[in-house]
Protein backbone atom coordinates (compact mmCIF):
# COMPACT_ATOMS: atom_id res chain seq x y z
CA UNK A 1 -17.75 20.42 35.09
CA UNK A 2 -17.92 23.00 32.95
CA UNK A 3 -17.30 22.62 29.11
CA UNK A 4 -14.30 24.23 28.68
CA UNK A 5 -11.26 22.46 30.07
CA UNK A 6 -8.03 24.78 30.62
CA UNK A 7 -5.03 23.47 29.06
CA UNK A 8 -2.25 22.45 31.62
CA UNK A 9 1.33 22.68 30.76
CA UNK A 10 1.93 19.39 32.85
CA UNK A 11 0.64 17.28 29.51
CA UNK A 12 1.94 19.62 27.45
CA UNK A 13 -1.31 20.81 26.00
CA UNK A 14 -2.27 23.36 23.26
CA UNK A 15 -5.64 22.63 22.02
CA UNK A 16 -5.94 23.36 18.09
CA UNK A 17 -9.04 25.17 17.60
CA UNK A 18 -8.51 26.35 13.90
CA UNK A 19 -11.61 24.71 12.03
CA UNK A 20 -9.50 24.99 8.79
CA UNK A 21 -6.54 23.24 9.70
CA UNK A 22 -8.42 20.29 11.57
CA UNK A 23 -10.01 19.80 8.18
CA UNK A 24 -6.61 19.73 6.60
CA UNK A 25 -5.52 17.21 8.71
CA UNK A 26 -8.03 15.22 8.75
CA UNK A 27 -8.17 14.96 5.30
CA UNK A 28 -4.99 13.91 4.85
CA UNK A 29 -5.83 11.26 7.24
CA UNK A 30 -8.21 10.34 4.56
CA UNK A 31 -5.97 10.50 1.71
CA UNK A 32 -4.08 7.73 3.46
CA UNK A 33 -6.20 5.68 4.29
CA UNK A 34 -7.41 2.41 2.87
CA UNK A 35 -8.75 -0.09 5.86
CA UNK A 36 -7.11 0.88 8.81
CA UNK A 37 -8.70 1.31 12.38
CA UNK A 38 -8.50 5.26 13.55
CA UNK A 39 -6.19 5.94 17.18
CA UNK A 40 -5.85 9.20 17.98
CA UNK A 41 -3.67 10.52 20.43
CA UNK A 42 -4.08 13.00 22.81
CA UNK A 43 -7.76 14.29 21.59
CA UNK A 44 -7.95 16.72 24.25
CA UNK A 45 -11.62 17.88 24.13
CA UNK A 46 -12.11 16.52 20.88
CA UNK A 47 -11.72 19.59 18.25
CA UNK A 48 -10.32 16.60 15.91
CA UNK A 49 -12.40 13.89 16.94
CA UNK A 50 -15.45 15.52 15.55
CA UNK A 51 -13.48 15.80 12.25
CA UNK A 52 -12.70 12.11 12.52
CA UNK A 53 -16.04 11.11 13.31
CA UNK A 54 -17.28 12.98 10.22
CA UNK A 55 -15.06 10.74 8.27
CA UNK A 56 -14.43 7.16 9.95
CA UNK A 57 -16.55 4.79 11.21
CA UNK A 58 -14.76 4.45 14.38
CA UNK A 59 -12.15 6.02 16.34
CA UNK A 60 -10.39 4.54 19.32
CA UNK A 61 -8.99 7.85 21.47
CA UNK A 62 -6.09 7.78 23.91
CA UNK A 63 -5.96 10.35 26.38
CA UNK A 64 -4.38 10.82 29.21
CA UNK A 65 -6.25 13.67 31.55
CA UNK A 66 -9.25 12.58 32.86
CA UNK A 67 -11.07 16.31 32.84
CA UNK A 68 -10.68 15.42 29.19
CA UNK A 69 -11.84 11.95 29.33
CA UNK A 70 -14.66 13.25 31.18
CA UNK A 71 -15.97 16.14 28.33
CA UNK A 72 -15.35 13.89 25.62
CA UNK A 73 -17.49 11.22 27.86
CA UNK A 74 -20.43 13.31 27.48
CA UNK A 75 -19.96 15.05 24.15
CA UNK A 76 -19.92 12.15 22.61
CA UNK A 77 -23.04 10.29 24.60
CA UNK A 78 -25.10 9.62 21.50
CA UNK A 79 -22.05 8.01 19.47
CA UNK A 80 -20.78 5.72 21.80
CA UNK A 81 -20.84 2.74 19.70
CA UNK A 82 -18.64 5.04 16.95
CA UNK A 83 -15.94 5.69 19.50
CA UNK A 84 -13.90 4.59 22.28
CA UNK A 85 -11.93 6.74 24.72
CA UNK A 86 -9.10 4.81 26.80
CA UNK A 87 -8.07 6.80 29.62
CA UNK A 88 -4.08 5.88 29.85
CA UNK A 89 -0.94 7.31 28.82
CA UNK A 90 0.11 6.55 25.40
CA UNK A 91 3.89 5.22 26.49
CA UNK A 92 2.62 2.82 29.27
CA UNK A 93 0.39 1.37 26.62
CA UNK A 94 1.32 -2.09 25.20
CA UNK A 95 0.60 -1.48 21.74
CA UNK A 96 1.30 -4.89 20.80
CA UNK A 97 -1.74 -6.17 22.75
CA UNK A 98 -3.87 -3.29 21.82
CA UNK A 99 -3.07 -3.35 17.65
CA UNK A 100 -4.53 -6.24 16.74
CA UNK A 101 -4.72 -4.86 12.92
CA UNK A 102 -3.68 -2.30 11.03
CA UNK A 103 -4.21 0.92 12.62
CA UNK A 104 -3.38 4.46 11.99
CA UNK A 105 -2.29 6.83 14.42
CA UNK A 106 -3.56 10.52 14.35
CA UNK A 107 -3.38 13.32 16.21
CA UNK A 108 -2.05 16.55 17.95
CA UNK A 109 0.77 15.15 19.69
CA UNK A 110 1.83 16.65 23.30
CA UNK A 111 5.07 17.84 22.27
CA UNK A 112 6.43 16.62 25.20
CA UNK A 113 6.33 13.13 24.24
CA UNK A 114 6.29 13.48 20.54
CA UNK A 115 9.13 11.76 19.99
CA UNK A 116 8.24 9.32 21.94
CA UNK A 117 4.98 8.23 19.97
CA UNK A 118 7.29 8.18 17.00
CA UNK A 119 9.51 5.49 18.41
CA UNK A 120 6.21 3.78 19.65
CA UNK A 121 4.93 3.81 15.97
CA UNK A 122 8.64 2.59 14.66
CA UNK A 123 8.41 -0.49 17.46
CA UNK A 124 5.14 -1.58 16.20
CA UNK A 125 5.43 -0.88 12.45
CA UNK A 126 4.29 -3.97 11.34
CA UNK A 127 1.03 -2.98 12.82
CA UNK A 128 0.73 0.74 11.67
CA UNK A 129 0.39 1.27 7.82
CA UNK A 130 1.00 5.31 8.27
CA UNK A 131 0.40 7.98 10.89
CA UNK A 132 -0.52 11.87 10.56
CA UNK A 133 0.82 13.76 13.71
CA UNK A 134 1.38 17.28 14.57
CA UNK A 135 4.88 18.47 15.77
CA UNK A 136 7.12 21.26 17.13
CA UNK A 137 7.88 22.08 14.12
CA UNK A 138 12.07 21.80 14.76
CA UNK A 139 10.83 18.02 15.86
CA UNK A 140 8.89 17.68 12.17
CA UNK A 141 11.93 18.63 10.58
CA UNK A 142 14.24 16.71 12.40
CA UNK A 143 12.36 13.59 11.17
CA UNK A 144 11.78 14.48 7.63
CA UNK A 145 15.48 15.93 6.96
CA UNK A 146 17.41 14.23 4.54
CA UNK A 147 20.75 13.29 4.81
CA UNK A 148 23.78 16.14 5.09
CA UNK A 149 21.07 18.63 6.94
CA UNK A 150 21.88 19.65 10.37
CA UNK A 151 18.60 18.46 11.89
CA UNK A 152 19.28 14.80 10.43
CA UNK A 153 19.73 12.49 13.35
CA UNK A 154 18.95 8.99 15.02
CA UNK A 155 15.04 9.86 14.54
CA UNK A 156 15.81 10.72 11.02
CA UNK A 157 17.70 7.26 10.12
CA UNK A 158 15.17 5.22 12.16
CA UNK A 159 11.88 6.97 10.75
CA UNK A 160 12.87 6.36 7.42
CA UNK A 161 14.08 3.32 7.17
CA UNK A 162 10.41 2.32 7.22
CA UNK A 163 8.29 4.96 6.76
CA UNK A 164 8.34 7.58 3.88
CA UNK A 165 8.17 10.48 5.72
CA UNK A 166 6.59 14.49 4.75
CA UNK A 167 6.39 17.56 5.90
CA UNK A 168 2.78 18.49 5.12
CA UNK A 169 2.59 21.88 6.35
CA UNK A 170 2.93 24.42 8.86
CA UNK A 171 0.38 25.49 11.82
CA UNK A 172 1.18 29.32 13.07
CA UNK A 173 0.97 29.61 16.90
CA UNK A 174 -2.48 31.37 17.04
CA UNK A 175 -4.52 28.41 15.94
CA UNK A 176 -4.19 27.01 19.33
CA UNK A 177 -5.72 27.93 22.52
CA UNK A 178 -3.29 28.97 24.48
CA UNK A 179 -0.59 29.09 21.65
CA UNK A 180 2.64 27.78 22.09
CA UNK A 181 5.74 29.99 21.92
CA UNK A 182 6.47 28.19 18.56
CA UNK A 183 5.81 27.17 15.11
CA UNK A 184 3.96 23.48 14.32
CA UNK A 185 3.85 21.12 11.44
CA UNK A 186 1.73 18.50 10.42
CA UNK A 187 3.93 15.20 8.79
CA UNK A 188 2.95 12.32 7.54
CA UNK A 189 4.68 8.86 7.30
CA UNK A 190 3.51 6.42 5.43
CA UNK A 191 4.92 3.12 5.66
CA UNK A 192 7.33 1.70 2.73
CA UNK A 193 5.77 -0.74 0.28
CA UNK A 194 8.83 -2.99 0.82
CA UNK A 195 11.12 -3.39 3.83
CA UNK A 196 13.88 -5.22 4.06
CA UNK A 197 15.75 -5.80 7.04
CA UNK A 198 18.02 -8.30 6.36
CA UNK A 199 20.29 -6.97 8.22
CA UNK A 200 21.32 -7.60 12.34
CA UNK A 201 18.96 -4.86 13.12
CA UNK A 202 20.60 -4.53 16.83
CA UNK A 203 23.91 -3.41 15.34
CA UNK A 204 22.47 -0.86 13.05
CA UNK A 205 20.77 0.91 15.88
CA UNK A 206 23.70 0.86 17.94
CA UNK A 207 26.08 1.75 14.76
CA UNK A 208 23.31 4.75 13.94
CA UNK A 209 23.45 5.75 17.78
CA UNK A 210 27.41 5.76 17.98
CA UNK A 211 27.68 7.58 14.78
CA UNK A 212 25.56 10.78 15.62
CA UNK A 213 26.44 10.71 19.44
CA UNK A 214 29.89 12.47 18.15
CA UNK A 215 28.43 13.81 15.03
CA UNK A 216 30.60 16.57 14.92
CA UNK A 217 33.68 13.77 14.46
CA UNK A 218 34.31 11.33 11.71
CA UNK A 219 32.53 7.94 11.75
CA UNK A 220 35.70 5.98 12.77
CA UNK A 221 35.65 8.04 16.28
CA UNK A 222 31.89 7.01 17.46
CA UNK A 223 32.61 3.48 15.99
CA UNK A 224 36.07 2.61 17.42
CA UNK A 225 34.31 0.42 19.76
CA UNK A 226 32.07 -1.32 17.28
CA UNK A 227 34.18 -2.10 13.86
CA UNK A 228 38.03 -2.86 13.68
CA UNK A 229 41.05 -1.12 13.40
CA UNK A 230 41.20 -2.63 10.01
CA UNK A 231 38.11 -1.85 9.10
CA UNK A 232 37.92 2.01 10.09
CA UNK A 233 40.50 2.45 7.07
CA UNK A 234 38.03 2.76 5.12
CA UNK A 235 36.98 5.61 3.18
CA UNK A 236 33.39 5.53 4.68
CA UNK A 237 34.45 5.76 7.92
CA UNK A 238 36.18 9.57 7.19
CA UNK A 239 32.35 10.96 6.80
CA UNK A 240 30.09 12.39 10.00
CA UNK A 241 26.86 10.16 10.64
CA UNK A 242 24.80 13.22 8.89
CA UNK A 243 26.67 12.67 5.57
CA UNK A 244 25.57 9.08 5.78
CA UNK A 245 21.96 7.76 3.87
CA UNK A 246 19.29 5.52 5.18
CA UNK A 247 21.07 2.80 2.66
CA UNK A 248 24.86 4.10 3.57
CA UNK A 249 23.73 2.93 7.25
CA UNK A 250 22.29 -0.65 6.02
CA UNK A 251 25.69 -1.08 3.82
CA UNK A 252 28.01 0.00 6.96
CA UNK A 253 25.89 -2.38 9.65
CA UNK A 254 26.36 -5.37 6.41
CA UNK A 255 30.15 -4.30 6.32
CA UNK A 256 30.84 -4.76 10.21
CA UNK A 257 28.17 -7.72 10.38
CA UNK A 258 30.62 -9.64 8.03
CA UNK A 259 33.50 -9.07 9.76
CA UNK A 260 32.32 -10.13 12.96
């Protein structure tokens, strides 16, 4: 096999070969870090991993094409007590078997499934203290934006509710091999010192859901089904889901909770 593998657009891949952004990144990684174990995601042929290594004890790697498995199989030969590599896709993984204790996630996500891994992350929070992953930019932005942006949405509500989440910086197209058509960012989140959800956590989803599926329309139109007529005379219920804060969404699910 030779050492090179070719990137397939199947699994979404554009390896980052820019030495000076891997160092950026995984210095951040450091910055965050206190105890945690090291997953990576998608390492490809390891252009991160060696960054990682550098740095961690151990990394555990997730990756999903075998040619890739394969390279980083023999690159890393001499370190295998210092690494692991799990051939598997990162969905079909269950994480809560496979965290045992706190772990960080890492890597250059497929952007594919990007926001995918996020909700993986947000499922098993307890678990995973922060992560450091590398987006479609449009996708970074969409789950750092703030409330009353246009890219604030479900991901936006549900990301930080438990993570404090930012936008670390921007990766132009040519520091990948082959480069994507668009712009990337690196975010962080970093989980919130306290969380509270005392709260019926069920309803909030589906109240955050209902809100933004019509987010063009006033609250009381996505949530005619969920809160009563009485209730949707409220003044809250005049806004659009994007108007609404992390905390405005924890005092509406309260509100409704009550009534029911």
């Amino acid at each position: 096999m030779s050492s090179f593998v070719t990137a397939l657009k199947s699994y979404g891949q554009h390896f980052l070969n820019d030495k000076m952004v891997l160092e950026r990144i995984s210095g951040l990684v450091k910055k965050y870090h206190s105890d945690e174990k090291i997953m990576e995601i998608g390492p490809g042929m390891g252009a991160l991993t060696d960054f990682l290594l550098n740095e961690f004890e151990h990394v555990t790697c997730i990756e999903v094409d075998n040619r890739c498995v394969e390279h980083l199989n023999k690159k890393y030969e001499a370190k295998k007590s210092r690494i692991e590599i799990i051939e598997a896709d990162f969905l079909k993984l269950n994480l809560k078997e496979m965290l045992q204790s706190p772990t960080a996630i890492v890597g250059n996500f497929p952007y594919n499934i990007s926001s995918q891994i996020v909700f993986s992350v947000l499922d098993n929070y307890e678990q995973v203290p922060f992560m450091v992953g590398m987006f479609q930019k449009e996708m970074g932005h969409r789950i750092a934006s703030p409330e009353g942006s246009k890219e604030y949405g479900v991901i936006s509500v549900f990301a930080q509710l438990l993570y404090d989440v930012t936008m670390e910086f921007d990766i132009p197209p040519e520091s990948f091999s082959p480069p994507p058509k668009v712009m990337s960012s690196v975010i962080s989140m970093r989980r919130k010192e306290e969380i509270n959800l005392d709260f019926d956590f069920k309803l909030f989803r589906n109240i955050v859901k209902a809100g933004f599926n019509q987010r063009r329309k006033m609250l009381r139109n996505g949530l005619s089904g969920i809160a009563s007529k009485e209730l949707l005379q409220q003044d809250i219920f005049q806004k659009r889901a994007e108007q609404l804060s992390v905390q405005d969404f924890i005092n509406l699910t309260k509100m409704i909770e009550k009534e029911k």
